[in-house]
Protein backbone atom coordinates (compact mmCIF):
# COMPACT_ATOMS: atom_id res chain seq x y z
CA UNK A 1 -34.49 24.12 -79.08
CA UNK A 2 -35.31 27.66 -80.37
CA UNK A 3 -38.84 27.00 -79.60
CA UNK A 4 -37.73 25.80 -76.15
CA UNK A 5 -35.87 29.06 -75.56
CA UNK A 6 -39.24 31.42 -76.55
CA UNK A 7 -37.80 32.28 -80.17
CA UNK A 8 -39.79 31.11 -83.53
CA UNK A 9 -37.35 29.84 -85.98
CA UNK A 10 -37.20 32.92 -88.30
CA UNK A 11 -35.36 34.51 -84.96
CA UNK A 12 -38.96 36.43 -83.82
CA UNK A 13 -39.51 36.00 -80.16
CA UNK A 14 -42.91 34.54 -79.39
CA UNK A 15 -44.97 34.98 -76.73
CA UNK A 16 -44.02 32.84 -73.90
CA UNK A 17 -45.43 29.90 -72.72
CA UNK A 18 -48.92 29.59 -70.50
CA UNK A 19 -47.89 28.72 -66.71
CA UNK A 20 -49.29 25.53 -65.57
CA UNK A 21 -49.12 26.52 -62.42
CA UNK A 22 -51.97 29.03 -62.88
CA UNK A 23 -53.93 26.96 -65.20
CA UNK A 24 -57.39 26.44 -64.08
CA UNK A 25 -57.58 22.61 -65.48
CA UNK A 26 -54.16 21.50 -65.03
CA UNK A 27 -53.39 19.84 -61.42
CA UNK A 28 -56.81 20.28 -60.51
CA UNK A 29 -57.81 17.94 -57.73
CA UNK A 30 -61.83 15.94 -58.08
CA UNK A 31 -62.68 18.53 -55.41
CA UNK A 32 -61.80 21.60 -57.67
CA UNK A 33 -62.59 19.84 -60.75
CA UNK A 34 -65.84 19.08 -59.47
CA UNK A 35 -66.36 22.98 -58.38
CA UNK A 36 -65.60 24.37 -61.47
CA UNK A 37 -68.23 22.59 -63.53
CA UNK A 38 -71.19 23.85 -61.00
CA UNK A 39 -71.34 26.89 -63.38
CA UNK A 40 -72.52 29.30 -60.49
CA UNK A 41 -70.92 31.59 -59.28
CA UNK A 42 -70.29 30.02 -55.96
CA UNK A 43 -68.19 27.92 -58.00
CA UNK A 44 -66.04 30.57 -59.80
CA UNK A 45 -65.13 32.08 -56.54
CA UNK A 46 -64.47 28.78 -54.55
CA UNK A 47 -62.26 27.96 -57.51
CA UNK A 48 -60.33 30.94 -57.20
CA UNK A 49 -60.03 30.91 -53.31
CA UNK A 50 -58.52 27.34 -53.48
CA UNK A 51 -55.57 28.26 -56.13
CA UNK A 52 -55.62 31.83 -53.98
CA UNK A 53 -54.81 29.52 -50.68
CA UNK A 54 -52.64 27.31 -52.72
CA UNK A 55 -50.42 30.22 -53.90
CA UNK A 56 -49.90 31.79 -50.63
CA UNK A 57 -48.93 28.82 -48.85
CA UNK A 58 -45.86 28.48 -51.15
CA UNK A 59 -45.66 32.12 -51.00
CA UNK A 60 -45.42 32.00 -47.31
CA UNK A 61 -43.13 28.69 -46.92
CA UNK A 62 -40.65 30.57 -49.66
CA UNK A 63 -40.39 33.65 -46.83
CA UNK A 64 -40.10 31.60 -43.71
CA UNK A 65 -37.33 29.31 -45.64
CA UNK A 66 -35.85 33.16 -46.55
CA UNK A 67 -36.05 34.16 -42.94
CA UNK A 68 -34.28 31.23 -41.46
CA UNK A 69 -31.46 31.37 -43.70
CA UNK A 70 -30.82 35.02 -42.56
CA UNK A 71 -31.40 34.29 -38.62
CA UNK A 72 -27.59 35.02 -37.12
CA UNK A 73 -27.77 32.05 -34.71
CA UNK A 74 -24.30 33.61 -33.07
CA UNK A 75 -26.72 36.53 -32.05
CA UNK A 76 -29.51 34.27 -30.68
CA UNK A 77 -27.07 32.45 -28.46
CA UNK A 78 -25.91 35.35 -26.88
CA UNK A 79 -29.52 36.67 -26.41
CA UNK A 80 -30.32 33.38 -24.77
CA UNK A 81 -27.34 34.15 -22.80
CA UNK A 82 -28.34 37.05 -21.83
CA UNK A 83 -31.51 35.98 -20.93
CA UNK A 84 -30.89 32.54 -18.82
CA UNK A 85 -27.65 33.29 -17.27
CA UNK A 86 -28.55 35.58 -14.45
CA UNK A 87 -30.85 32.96 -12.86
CA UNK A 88 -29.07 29.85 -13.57
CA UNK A 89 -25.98 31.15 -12.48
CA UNK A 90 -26.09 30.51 -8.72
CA UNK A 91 -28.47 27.88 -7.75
CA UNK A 92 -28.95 25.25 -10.66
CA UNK A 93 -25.54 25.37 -12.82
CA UNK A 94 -26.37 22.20 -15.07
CA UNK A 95 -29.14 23.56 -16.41
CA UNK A 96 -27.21 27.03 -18.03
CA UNK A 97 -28.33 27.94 -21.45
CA UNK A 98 -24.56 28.24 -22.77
CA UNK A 99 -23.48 24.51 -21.48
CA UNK A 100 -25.42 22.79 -24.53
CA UNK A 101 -23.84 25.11 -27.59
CA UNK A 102 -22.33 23.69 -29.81
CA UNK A 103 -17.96 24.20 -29.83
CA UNK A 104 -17.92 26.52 -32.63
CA UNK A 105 -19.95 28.70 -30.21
CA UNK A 106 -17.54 28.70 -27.21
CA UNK A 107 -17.35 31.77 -25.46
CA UNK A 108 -16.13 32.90 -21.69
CA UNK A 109 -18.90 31.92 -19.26
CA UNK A 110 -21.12 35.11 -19.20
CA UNK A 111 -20.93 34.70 -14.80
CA UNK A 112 -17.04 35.01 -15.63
CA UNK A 113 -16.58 31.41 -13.15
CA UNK A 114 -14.67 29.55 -15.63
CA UNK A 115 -13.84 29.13 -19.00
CA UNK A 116 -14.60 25.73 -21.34
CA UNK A 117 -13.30 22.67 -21.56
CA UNK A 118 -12.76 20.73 -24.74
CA UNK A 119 -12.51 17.61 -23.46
CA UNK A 120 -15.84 17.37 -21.32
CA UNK A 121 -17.84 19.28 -23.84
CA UNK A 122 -16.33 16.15 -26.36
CA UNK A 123 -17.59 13.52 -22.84
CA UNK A 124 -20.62 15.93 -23.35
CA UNK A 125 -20.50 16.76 -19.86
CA UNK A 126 -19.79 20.26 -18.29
CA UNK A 127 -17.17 21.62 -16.16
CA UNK A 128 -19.31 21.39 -12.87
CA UNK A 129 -19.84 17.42 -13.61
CA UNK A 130 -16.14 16.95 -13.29
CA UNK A 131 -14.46 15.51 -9.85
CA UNK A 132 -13.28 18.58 -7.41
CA UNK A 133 -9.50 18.39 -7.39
CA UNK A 134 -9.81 20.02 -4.05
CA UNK A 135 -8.76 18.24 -0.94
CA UNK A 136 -11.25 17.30 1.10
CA UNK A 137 -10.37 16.54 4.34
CA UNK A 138 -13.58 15.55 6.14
CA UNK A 139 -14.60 13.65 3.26
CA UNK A 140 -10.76 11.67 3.41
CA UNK A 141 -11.28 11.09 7.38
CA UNK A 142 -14.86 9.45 6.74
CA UNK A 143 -13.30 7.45 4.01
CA UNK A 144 -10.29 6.20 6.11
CA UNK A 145 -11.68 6.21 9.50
CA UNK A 146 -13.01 2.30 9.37
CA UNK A 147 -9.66 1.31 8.85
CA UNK A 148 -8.41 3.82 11.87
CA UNK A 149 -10.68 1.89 14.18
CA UNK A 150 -9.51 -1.68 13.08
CA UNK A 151 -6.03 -0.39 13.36
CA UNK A 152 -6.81 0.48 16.79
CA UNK A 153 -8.83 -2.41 17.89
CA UNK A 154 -5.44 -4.92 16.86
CA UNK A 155 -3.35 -2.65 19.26
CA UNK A 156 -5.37 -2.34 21.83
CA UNK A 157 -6.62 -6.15 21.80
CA UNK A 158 -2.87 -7.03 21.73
CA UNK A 159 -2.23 -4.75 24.90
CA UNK A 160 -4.91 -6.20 26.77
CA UNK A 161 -3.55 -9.89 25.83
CA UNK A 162 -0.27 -9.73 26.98
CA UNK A 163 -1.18 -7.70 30.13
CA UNK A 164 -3.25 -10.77 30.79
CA UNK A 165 -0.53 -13.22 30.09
CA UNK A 166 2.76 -11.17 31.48
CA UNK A 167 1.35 -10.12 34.41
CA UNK A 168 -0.61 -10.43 37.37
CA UNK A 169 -1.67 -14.21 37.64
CA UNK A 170 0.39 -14.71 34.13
CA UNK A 171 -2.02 -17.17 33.03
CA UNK A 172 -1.28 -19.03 29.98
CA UNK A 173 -1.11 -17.20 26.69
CA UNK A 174 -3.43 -19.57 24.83
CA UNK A 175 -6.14 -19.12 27.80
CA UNK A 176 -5.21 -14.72 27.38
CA UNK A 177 -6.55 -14.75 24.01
CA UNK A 178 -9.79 -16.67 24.73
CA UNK A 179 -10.43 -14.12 27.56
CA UNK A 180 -9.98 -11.33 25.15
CA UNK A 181 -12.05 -12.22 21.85
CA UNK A 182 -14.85 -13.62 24.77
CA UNK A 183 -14.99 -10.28 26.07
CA UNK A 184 -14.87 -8.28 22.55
CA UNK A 185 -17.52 -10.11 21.04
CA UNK A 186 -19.54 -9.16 24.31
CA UNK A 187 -19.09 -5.64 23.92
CA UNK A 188 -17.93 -4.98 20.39
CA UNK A 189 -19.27 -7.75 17.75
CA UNK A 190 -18.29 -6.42 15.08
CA UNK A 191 -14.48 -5.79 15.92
CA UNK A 192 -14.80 -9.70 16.97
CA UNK A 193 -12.04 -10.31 13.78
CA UNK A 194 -9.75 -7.67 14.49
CA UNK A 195 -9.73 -8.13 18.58
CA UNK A 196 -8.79 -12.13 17.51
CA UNK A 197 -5.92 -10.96 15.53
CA UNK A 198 -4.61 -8.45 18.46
CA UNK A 199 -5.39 -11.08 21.30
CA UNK A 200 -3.21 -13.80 19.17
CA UNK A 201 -0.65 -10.84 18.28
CA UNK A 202 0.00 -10.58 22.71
CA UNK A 203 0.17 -14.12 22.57
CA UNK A 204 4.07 -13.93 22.84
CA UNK A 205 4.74 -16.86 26.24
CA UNK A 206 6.02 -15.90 29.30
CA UNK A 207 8.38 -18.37 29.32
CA UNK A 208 10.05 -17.13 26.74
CA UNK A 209 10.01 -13.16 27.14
CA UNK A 210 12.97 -12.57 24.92
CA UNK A 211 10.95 -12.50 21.77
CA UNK A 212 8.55 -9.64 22.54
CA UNK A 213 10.37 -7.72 25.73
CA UNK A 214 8.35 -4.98 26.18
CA UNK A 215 5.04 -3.22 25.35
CA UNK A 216 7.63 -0.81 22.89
CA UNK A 217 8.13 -4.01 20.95
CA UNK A 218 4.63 -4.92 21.44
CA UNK A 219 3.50 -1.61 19.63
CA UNK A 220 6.20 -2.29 16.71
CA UNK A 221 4.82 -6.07 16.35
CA UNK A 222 0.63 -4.46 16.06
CA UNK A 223 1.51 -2.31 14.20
CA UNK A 224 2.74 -4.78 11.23
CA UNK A 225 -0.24 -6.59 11.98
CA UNK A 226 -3.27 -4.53 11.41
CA UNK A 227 -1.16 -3.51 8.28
CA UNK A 228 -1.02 -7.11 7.47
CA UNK A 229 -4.47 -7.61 8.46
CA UNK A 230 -5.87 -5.05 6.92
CA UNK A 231 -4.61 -6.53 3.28
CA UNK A 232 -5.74 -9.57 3.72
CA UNK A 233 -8.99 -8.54 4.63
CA UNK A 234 -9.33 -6.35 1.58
CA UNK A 235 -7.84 -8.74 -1.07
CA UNK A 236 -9.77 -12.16 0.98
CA UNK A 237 -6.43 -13.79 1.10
CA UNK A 238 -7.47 -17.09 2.35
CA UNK A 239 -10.99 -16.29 3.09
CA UNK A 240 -12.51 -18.72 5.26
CA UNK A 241 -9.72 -20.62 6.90
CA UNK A 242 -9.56 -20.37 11.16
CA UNK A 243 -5.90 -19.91 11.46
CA UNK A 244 -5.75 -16.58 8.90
CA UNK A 245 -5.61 -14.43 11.95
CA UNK A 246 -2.99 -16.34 13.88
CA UNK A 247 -1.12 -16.43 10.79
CA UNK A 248 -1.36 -12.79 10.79
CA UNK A 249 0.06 -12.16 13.68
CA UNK A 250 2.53 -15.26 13.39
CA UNK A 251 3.65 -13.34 9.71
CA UNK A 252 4.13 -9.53 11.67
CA UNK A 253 6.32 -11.04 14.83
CA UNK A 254 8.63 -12.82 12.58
CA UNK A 255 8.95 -9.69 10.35
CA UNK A 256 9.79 -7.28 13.54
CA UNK A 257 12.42 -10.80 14.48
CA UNK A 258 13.71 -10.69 10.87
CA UNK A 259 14.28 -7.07 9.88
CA UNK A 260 14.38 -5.23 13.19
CA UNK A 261 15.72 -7.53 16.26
CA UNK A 262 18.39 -9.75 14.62
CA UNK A 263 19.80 -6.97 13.04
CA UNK A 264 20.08 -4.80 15.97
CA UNK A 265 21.55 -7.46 18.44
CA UNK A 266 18.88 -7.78 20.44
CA UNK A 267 17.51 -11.77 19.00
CA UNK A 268 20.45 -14.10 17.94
CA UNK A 269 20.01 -15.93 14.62
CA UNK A 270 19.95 -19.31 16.52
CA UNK A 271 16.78 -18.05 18.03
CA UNK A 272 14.77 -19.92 15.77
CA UNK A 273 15.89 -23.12 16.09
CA UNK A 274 16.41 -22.74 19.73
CA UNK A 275 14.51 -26.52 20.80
CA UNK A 276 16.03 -28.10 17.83
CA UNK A 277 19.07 -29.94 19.33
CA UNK A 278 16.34 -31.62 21.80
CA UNK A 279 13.80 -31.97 19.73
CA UNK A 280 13.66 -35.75 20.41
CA UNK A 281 13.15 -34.94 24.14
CA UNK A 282 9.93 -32.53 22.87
CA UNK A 283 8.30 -34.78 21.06
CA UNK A 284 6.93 -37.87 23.30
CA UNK A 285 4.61 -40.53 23.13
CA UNK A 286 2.24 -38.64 26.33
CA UNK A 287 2.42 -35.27 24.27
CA UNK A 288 1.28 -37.02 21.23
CA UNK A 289 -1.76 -38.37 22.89
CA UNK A 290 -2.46 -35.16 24.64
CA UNK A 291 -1.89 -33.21 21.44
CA UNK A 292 -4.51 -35.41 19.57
CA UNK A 293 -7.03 -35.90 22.10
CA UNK A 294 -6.94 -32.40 22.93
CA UNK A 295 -6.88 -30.93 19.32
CA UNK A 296 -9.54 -33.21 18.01
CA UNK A 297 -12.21 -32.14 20.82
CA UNK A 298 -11.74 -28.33 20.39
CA UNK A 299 -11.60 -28.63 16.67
CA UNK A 300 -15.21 -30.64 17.14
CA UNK A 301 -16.73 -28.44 19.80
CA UNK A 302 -15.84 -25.32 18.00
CA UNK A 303 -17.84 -26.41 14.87
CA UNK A 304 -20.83 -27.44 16.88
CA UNK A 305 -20.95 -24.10 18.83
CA UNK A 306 -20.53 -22.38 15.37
CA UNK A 307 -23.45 -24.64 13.93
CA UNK A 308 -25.73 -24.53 16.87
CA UNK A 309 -25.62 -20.62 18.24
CA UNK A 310 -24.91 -18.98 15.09
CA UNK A 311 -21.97 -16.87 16.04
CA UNK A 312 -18.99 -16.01 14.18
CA UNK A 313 -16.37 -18.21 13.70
CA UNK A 314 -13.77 -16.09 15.87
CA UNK A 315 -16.59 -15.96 18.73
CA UNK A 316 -17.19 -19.46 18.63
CA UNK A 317 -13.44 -20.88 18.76
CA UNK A 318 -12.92 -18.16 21.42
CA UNK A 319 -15.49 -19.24 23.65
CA UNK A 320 -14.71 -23.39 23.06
CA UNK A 321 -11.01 -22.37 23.98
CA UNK A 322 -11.97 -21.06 26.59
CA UNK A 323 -14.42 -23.46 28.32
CA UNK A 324 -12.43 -26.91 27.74
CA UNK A 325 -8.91 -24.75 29.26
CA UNK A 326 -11.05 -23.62 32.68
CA UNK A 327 -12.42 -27.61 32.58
CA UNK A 328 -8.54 -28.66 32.40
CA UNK A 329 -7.25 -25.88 34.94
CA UNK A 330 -10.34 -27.01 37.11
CA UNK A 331 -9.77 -30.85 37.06
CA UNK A 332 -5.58 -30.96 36.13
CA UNK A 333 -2.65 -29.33 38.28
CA UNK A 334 -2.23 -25.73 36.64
CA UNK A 335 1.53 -26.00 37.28
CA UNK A 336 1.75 -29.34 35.66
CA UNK A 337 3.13 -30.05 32.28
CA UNK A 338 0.16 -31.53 30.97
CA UNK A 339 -1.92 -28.09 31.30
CA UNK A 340 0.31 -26.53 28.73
CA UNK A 341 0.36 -29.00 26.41
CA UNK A 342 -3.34 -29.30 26.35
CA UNK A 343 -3.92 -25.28 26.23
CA UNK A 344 -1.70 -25.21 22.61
CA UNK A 345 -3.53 -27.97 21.45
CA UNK A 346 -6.98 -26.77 22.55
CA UNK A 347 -6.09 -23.17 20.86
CA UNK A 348 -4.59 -25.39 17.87
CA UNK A 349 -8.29 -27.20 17.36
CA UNK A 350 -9.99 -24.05 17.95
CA UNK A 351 -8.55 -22.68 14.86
CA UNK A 352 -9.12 -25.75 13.23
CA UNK A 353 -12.96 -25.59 13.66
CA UNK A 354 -13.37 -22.19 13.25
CA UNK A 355 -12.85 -22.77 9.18
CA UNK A 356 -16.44 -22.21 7.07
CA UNK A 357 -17.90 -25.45 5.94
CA UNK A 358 -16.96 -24.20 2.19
CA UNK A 359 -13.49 -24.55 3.07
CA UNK A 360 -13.73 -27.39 5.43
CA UNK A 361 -16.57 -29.61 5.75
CA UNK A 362 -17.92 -30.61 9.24
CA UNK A 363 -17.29 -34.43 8.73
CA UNK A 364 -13.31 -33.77 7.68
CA UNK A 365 -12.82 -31.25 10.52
CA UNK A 366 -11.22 -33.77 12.71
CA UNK A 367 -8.83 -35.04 10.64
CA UNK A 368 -8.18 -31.32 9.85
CA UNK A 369 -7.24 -31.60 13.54
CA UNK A 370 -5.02 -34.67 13.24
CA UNK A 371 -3.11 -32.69 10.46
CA UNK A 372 -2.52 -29.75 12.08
CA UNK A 373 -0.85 -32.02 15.17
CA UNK A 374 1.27 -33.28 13.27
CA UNK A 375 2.31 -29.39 11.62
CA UNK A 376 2.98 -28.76 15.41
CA UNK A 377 4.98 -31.93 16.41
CA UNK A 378 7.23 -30.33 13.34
CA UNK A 379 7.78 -27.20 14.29
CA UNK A 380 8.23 -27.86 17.74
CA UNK A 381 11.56 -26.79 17.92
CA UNK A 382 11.17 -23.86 16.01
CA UNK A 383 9.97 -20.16 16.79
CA UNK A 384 9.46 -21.91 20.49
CA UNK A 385 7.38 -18.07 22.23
CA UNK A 386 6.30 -16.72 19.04
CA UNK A 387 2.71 -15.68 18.99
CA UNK A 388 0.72 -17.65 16.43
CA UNK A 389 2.20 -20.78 16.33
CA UNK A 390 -0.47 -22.61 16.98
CA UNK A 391 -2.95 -20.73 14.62
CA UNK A 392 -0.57 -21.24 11.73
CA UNK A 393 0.03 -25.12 12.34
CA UNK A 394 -4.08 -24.88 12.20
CA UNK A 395 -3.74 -23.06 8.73
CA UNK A 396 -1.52 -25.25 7.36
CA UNK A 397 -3.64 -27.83 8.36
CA UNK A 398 -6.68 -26.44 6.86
CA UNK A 399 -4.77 -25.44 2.99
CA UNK A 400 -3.33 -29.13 3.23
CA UNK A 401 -6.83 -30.64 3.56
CA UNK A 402 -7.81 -28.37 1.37
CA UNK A 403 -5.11 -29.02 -1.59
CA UNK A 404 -5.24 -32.82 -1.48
CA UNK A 405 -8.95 -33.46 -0.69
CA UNK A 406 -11.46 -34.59 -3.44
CA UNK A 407 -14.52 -32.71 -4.26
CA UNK A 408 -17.45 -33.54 -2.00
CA UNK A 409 -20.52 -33.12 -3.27
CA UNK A 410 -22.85 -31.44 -0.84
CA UNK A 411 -26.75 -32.65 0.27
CA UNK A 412 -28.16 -29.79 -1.31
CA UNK A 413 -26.00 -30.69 -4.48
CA UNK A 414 -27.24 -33.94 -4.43
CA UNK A 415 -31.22 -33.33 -3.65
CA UNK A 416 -30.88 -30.65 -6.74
CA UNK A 417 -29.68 -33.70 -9.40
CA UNK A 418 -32.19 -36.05 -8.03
């Protein structure tokens, strides 16, 4: 141990001990080793360059290792501060110097715009990244103006409907709304689904103008449609079935009935079951036929229109509607019984057919029809002069078929698992 320490063991202190480091054999590489034993004196002095080079390099890494342990980093932040901030200040802000220090180096933004935030620096993301709490007004209107214009093209539809059916001529409500969604999906296609739920929403009869007196009540009853309209449309509520925009409008007139007329005095309660003490007088054996012959052939023409031109379902069962009613009116009395008979069930099998082929296949579509006759013969006495009667009989029809029919399995289906 003595020895160790430099001391001989009489206490003398010896001399002390030869550094290896500096030894001229000792960690010699074949290169030096080989230069040493030339015994020139080329190879003295390469020898002694080598352990020269040698010794600076670790003299040098030992002052660079010095130097960075003495840097004040606090100092060099604020230099490159100094440095970046003026130019990054105004045009490019998520590029500034000071956004990527570290949160032990938070400081007031050197531009003096704001000062840090914990929370995005923990999101690593900066102040500017986060969404503007600010109103914006123009950027709200762009956002909601889509809806606006759907809003507008139900009231306005439904204006233009029961102008048709209340005045002038008064032609039949079932023949007003086939006028109307023909002439929207002329101008306007793509309003072609709200204009059908405003044409069906004027639908209110003339024979019974108690339920919808005026174009005031008009408004009120729009109004709750596009709402309604516009909630099924977002959320798909019954995506694919015809009579989801009579329903619609079926859904906002009883609503106004319910919450606004009964209460006020204008509707009595009874109103709803106004038909039902001669309901056995309604339903006979010539309506029946006319109901099923009727329903059946819209139901089928509307599908093949669909099929063969390619137009949207409201298009299509707007135009069959209309062409088989004008063929009626043409060949039948228009101030017979029959014509209005045949008119609800023509609108009733429009609906029917205007379903996609996902929700009802082509080769089921008229017993669709055949169902929803008998949803009408049913509620015959009921809500007689509401608007929509006939497309919700049609959506019954359609989620009935739906419910209780098995799975078909479609050609496409089949030619895959063969």
């Amino acid at each position: 141990m003595l020895a160790m320490l430099g001391f001989a063991r009489d206490g003398t202190e010896t001399a002390p001990p030869p550094d290896r480091r500096r030894s001229s054999v000792a960690f010699q590489t074949p290169r030096e080793a080989s230069t040493r034993h030339i015994g020139d004196g080329r190879g003295s002095m390469r020898e002694g360059s080598t352990r020269n080079t040698r010794e600076g390099s670790a003299r040098d890494m030992g002052d660079i290792h010095r130097d960075l342990t003495r840097i004040d980093w606090r100092a060099f932040a604020d230099q490159g501060e100094a440095k970046h901030g003026g130019d990054l200040c105004g045009d490019e802000p998520k590029k500034r110097f000071w956004l990527r220090r570290p949160a032990w180096m938070q400081k007031k933004d050197p531009c003096g715009l704001e000062e840090w935030n914990p929370r995005a620096l923990q999101n690593e993301r900066s102040v500017l990244d986060a969404p503007n709490s600010v109103f914006d007004i123009k950027k709200t209107w762009a956002e909601m103006l889509p809806y606006v214009i759907e809003c507008l093209g139900v009231i306005l539809s439904a204006y233009f409907s029961y102008s048709i059916a209340h005045f002038g001529p008064k032609v039949e409500p079932q023949l007003a709304w086939a006028i109307t969604v023909t002439l929207a999906s002329l101008y306007q296609p793509n309003m072609v689904e709200a204009t059908t739920v405003g044409a069906i929403t004027g639908m209110s009869s003339h024979r019974h103008p108690e339920v919808v007196p005026d174009f005031g009540w008009l408004a009120l009853v729009a109004i709750f449609a596009s709402a309604l309209w516009l909630a099924a449309r977002h959320w798909k509520i019954a995506e694919g079935n015809g009579g989801r925009y009579g329903t619609v409008a079926f859904i906002a007139t009883n609503i106004v009935v319910v919450v606004i007329m009964i209460p006020a005095g204008i509707l009595p309660w009874k109103r709803f079951s106004a038909g039902l003490d001669h309901w056995h007088s309604m339903v006979r054996i010539g309506l029946v036929l006319r109901y099923l012959a009727s329903s059946v052939a819209a139901a089928v023409l509307t599908r093949m229109t669909k099929i063969a031109t390619g137009h949207p379902s409201a298009t299509a069962g707007a135009m069959s509607a209309l062409l088989i009613t004008l063929l009626v009116l043409a060949i039948l009395n228009t101030k017979g019984e029959w014509v209005y008979d045949v008119t609800q069930a023509v609108t009733m099998g429009a609906f029917v057919g205007m379903s996609d082929a996902n929700v009802l296949i082509s080769s089921r579509v008229p017993l669709a029809g055949v169902i929803a006759v008998g949803y009408r013969l049913l509620t015959a006495p009921f809500c007689e002069g509401f608007a929509g009667i006939e497309a919700f009989c049609a959506f019954l029809a359609v989620a009935t078929h739906r419910v209780c029919q098995p799975r078909q399995e479609s050609l496409f289906e089949r030619n895959a698992a063969s």
